[in-house]
PDB file of N, CA and C in Angstrom:
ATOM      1  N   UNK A   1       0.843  -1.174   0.000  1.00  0.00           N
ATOM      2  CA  UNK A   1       0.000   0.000   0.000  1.00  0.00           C
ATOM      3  C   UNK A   1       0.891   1.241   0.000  1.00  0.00           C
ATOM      4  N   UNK A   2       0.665   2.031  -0.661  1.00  0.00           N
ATOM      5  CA  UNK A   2       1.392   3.052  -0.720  1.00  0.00           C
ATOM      6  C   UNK A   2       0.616   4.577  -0.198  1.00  0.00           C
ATOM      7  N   UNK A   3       1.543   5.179   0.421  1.00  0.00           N
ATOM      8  CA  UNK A   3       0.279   6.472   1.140  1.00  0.00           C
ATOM      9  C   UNK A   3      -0.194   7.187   0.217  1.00  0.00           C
ATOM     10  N   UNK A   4      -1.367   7.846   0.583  1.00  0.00           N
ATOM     11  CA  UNK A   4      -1.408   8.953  -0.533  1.00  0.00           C
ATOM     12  C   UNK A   4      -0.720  10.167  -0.177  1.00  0.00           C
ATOM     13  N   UNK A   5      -1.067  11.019  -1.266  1.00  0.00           N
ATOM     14  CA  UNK A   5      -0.290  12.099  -0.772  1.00  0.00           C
ATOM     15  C   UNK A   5      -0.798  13.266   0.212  1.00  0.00           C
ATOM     16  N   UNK A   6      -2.228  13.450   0.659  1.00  0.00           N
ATOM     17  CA  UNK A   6      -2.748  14.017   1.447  1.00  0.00           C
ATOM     18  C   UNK A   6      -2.972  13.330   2.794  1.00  0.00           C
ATOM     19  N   UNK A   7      -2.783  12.389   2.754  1.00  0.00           N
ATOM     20  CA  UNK A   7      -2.476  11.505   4.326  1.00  0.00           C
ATOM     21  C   UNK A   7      -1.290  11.631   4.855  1.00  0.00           C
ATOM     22  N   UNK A   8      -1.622  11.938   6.286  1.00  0.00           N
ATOM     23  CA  UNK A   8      -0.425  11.962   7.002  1.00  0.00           C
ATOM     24  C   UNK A   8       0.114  10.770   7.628  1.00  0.00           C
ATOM     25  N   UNK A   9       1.336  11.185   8.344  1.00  0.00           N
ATOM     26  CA  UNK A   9       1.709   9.671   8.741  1.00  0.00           C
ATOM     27  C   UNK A   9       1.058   9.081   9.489  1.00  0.00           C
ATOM     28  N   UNK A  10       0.307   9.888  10.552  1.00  0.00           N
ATOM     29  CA  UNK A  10      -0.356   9.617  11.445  1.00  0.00           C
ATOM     30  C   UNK A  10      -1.470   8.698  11.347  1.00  0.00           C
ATOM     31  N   UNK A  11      -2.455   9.431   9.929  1.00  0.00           N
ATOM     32  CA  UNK A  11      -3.710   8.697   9.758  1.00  0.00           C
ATOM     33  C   UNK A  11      -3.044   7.551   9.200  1.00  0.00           C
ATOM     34  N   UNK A  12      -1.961   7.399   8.253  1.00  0.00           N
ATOM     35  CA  UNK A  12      -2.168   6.127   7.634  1.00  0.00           C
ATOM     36  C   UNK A  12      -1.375   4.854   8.755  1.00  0.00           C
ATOM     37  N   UNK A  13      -0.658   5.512   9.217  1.00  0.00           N
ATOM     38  CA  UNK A  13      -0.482   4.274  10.783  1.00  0.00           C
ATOM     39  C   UNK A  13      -1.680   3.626  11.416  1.00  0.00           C
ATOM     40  N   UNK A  14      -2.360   5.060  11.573  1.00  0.00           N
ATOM     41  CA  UNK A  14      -3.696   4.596  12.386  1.00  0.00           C
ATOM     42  C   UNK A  14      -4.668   3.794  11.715  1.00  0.00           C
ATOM     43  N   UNK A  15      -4.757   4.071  10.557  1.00  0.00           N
ATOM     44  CA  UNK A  15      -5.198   3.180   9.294  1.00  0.00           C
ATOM     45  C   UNK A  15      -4.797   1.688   9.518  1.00  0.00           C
ATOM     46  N   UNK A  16      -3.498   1.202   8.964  1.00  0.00           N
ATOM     47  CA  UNK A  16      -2.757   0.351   9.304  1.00  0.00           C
ATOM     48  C   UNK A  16      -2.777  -0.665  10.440  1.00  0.00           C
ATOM     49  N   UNK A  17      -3.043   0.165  11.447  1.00  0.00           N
ATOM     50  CA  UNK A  17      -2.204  -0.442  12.558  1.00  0.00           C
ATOM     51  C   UNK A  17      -4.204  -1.451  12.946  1.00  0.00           C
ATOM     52  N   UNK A  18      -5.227  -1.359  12.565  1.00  0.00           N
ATOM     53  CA  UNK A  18      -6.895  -1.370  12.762  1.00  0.00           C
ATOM     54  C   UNK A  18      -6.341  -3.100  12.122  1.00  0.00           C
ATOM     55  N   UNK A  19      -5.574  -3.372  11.422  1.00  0.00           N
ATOM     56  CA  UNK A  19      -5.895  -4.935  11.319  1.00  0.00           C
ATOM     57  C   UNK A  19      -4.853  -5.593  12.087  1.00  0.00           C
ATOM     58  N   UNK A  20      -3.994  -4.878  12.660  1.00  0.00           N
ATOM     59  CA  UNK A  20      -2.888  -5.380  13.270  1.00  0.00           C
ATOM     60  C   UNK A  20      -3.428  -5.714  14.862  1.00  0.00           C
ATOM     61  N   UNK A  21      -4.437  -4.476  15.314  1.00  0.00           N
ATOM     62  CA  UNK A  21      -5.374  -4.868  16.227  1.00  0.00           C
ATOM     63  C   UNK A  21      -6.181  -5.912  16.106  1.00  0.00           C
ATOM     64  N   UNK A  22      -6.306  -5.943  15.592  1.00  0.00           N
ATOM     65  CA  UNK A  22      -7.972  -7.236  15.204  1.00  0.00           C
ATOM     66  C   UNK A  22      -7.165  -8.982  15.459  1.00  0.00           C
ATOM     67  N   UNK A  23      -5.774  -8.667  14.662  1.00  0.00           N
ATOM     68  CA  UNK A  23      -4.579 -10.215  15.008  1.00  0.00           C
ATOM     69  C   UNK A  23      -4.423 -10.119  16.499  1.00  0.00           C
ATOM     70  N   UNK A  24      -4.387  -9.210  16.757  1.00  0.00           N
ATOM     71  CA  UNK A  24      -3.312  -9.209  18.749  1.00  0.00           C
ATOM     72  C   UNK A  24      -4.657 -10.108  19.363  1.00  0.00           C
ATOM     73  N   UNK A  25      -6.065  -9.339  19.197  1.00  0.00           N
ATOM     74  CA  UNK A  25      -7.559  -9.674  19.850  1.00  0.00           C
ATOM     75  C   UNK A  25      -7.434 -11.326  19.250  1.00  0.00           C
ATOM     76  N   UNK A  26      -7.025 -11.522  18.295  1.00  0.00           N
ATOM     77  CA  UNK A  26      -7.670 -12.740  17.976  1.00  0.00           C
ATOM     78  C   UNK A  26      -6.576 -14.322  18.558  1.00  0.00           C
ATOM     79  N   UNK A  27      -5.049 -13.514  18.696  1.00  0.00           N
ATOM     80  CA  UNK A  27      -4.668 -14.404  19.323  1.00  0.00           C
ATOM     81  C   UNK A  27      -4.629 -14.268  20.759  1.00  0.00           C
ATOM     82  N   UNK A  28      -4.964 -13.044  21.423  1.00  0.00           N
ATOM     83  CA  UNK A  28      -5.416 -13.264  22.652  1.00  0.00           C
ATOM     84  C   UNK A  28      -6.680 -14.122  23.225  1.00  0.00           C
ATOM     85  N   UNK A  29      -7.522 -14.319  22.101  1.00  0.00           N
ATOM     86  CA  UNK A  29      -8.608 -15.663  22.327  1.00  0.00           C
ATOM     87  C   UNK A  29      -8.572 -16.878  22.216  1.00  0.00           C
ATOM     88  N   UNK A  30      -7.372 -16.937  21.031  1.00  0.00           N
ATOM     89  CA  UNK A  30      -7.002 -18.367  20.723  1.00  0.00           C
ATOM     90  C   UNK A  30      -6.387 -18.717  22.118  1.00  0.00           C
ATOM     91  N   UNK A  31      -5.536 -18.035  22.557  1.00  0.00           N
ATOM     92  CA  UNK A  31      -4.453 -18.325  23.891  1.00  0.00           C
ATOM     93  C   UNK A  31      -5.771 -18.260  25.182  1.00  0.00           C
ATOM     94  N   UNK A  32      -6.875 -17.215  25.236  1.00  0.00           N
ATOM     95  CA  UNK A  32      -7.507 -17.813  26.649  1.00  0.00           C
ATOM     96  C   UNK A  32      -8.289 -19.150  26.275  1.00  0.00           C
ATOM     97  N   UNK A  33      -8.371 -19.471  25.302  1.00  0.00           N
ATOM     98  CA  UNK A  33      -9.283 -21.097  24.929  1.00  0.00           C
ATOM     99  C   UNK A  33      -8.262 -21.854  25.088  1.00  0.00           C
ATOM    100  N   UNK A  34      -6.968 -21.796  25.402  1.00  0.00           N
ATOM    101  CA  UNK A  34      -5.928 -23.080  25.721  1.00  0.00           C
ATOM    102  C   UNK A  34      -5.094 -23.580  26.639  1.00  0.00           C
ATOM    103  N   UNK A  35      -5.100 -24.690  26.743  1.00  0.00           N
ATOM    104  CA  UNK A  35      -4.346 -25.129  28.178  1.00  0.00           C
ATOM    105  C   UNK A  35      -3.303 -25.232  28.722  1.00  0.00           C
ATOM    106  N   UNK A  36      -2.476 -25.423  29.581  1.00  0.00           N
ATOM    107  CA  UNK A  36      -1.040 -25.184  29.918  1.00  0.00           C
ATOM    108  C   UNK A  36      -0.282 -25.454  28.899  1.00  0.00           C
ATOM    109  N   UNK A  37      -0.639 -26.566  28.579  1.00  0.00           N
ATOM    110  CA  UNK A  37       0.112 -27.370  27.483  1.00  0.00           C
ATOM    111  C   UNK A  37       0.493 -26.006  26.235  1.00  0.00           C
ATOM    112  N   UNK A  38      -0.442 -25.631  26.334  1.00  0.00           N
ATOM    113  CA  UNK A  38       0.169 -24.791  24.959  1.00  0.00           C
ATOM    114  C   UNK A  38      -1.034 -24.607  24.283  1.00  0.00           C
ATOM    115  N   UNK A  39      -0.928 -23.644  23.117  1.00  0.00           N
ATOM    116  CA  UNK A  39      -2.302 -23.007  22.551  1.00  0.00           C
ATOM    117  C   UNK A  39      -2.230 -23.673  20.850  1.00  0.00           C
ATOM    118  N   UNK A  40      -3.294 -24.259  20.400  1.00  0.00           N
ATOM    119  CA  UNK A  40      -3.128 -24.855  19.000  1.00  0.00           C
ATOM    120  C   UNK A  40      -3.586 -23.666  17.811  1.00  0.00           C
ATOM    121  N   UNK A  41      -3.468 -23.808  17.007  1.00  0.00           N
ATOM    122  CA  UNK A  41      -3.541 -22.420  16.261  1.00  0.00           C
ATOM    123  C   UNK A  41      -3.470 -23.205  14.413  1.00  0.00           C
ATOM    124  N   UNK A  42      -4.455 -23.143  13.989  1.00  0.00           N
ATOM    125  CA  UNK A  42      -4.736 -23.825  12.594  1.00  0.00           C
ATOM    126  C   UNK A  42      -3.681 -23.002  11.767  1.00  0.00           C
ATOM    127  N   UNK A  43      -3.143 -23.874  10.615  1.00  0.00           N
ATOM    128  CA  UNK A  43      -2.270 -23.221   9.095  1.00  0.00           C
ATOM    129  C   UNK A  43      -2.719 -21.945   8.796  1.00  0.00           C
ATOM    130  N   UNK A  44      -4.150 -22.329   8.268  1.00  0.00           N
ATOM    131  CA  UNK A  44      -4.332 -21.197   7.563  1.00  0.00           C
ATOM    132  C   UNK A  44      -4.781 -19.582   8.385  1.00  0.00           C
ATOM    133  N   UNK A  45      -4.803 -19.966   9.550  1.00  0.00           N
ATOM    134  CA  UNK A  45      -5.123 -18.776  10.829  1.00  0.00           C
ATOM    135  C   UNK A  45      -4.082 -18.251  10.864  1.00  0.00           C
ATOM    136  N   UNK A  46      -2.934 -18.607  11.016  1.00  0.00           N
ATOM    137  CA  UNK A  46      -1.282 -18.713  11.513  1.00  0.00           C
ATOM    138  C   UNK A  46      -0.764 -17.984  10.173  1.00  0.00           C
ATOM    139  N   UNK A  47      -0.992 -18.479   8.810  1.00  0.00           N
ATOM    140  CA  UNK A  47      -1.131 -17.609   7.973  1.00  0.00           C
ATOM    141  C   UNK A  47      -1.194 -16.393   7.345  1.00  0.00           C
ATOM    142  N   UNK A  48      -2.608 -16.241   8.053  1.00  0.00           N
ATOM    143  CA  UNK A  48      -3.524 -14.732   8.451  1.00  0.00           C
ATOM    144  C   UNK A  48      -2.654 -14.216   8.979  1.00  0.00           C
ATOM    145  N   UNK A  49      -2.515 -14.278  10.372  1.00  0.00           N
ATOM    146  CA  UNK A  49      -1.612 -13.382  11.207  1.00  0.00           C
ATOM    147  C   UNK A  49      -0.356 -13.508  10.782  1.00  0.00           C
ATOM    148  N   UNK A  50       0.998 -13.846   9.982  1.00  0.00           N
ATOM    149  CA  UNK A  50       1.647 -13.508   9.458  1.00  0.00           C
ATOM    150  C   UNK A  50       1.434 -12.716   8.318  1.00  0.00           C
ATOM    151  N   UNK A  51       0.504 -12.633   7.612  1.00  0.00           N
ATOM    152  CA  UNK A  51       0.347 -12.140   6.314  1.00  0.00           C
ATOM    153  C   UNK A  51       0.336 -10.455   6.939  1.00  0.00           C
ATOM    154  N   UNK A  52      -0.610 -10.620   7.680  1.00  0.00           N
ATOM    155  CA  UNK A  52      -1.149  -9.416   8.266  1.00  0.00           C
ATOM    156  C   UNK A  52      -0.036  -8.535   8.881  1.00  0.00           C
ATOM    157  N   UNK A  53       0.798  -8.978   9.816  1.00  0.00           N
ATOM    158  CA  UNK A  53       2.041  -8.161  10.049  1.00  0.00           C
ATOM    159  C   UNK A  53       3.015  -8.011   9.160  1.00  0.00           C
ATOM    160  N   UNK A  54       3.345  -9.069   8.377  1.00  0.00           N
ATOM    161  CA  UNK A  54       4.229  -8.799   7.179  1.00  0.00           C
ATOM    162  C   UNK A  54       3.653  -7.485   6.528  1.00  0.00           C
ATOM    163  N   UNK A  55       2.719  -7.571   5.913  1.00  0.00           N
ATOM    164  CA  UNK A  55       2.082  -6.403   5.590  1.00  0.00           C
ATOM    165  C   UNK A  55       2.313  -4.593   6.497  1.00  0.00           C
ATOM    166  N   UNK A  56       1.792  -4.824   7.488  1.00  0.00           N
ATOM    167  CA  UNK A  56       2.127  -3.441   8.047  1.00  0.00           C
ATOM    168  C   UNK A  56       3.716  -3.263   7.990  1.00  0.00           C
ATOM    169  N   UNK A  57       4.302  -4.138   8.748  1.00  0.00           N
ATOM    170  CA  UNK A  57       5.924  -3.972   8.883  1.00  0.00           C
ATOM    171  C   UNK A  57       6.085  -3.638   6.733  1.00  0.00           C
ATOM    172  N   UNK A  58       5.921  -3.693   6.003  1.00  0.00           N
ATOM    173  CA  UNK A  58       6.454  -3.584   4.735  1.00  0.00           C
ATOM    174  C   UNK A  58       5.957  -2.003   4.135  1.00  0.00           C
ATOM    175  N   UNK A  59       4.575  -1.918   4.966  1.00  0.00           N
ATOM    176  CA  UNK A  59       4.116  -0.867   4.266  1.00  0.00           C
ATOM    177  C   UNK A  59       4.663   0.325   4.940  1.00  0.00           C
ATOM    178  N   UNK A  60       4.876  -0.480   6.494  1.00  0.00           N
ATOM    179  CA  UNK A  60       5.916   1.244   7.000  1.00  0.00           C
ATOM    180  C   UNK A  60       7.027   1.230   6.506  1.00  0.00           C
ATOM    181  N   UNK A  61       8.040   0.369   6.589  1.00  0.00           N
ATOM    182  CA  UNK A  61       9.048   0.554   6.107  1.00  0.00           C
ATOM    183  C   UNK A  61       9.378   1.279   4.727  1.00  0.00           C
ATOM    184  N   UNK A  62       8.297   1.079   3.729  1.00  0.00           N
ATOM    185  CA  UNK A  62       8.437   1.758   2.697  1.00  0.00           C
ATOM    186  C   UNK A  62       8.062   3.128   3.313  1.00  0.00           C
ATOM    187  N   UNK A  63       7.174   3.459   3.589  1.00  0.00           N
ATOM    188  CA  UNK A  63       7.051   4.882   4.173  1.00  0.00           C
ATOM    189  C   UNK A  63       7.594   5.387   4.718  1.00  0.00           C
ATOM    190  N   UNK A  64       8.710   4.960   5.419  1.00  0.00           N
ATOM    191  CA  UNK A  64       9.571   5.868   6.053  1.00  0.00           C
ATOM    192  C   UNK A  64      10.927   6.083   5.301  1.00  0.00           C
ATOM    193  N   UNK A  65      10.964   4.954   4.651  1.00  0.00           N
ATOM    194  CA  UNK A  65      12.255   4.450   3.901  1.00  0.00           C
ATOM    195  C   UNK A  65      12.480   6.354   2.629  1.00  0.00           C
ATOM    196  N   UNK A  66      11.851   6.915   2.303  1.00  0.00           N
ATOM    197  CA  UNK A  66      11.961   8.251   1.879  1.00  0.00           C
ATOM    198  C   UNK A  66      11.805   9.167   3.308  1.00  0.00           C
ATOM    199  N   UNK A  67      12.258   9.234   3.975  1.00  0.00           N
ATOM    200  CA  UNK A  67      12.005  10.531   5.072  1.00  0.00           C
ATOM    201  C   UNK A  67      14.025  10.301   5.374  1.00  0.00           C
TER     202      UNK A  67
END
């Protein structure tokens, strides 16, 4: 994603950062549904939440990567 040019850094972080929230919430549920042993977490979920931070971490880095 690339910013536009009337967005600031601010909004488009804050932009950004709305699915990066939604992963933290979702493995904080996976982890209270599991037992000492450890928390199980499906491929394609595990997936998701990599895709999803790869993503922000790439799209800031390009954005800052010109400042």
């Amino acid at each position: 994603m690339i910013m536009p040019e009337k967005m600031s850094l601010s909004d488009f972080v804050s932009r950004r950062l709305h699915p990066v929230k939604v992963t933290i919430e979702l493995l904080k549920h996976e982890n209270a549904g599991s037992d000492d042993k450890g928390a199980m977490i499906g491929k394609p979920l595990l997936g998701s939440v990599i895709s999803t931070l790869e993503l922000f971490v790439e799209d800031y880095e390009r954005l800052t990567a010109g400042q």
